[in-house]
Protein backbone atom coordinates (compact mmCIF):
# COMPACT_ATOMS: atom_id res chain seq x y z
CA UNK A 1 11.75 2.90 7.36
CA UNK A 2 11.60 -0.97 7.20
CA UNK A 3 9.45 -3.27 5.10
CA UNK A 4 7.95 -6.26 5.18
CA UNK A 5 7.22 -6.90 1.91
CA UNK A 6 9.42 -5.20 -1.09
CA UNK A 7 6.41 -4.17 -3.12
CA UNK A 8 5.25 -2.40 -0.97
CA UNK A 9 8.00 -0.50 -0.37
CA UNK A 10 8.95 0.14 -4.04
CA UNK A 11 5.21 1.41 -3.95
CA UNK A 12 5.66 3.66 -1.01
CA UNK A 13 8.79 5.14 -2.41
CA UNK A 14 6.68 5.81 -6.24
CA UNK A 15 4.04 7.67 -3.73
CA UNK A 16 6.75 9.69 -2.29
CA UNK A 17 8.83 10.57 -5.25
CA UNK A 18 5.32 11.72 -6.33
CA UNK A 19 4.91 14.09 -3.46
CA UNK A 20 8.60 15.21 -3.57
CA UNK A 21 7.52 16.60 -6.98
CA UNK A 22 4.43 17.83 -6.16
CA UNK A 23 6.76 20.36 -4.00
CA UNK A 24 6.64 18.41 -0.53
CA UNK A 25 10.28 17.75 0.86
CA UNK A 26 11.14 14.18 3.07
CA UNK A 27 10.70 16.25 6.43
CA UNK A 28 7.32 17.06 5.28
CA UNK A 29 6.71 13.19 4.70
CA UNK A 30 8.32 11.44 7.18
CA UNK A 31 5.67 11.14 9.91
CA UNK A 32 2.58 9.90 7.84
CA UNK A 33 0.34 12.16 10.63
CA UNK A 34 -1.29 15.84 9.96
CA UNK A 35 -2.08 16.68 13.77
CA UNK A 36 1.34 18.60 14.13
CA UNK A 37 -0.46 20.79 11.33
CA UNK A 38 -3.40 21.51 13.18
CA UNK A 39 -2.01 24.62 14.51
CA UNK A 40 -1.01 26.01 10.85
CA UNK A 41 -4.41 27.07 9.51
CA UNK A 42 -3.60 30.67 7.68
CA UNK A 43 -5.94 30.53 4.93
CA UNK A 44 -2.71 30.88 2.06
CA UNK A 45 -1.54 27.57 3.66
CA UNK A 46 -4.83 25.66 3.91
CA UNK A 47 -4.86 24.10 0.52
CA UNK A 48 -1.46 22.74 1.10
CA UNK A 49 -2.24 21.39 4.15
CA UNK A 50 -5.09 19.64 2.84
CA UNK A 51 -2.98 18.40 -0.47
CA UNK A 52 0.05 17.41 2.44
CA UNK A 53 -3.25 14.80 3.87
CA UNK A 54 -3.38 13.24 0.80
CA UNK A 55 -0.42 12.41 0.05
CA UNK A 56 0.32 11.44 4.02
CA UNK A 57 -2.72 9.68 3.96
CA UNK A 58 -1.62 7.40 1.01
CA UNK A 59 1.86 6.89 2.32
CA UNK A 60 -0.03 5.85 5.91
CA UNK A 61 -2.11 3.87 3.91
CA UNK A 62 0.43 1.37 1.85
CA UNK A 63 2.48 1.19 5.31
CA UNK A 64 -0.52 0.12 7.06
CA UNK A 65 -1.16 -2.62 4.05
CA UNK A 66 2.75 -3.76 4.62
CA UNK A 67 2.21 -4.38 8.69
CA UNK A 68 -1.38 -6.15 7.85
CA UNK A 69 -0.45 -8.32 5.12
CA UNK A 70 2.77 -9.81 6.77
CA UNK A 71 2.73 -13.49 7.99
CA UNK A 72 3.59 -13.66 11.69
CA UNK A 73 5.04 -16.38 13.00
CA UNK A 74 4.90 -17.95 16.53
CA UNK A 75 8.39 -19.71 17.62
């Protein structure tokens, strides 16, 4: 995934290291969206699920800060 601004990414990385040892694995991370998960709602698997939002939802978050924050330039 690409960055705009490296703080950002170092911060996205922290977050996801985090998750990674919270027991989530990159596949699990790598699209920052929970509807593929809708489907999955055995009750053993519904507190993960809602512990996989949080952590997607923070990951979404920063990457959403990294698009909104960059400077665009018009040649």
């Amino acid at each position: 995934m690409r960055f705009n601004n490296e703080r950002y990414r170092e911060i996205y990385e922290k977050v996801q290291r985090d998750a990674m040892e919270a027991g989530y694995t990159l596949e699990d991370l790598e699209r920052p969206y929970i509807d593929r998960l809708s489907k999955q709602t055995k009750s053993k698997r519904i507190l993960r699920m809602v512990r996989l939002a949080y952590w997607l939802g923070w990951l979404r978050g920063i990457k959403f800060c990294d698009e909104m924050f960059t400077q665009v330039t018009l040649s």
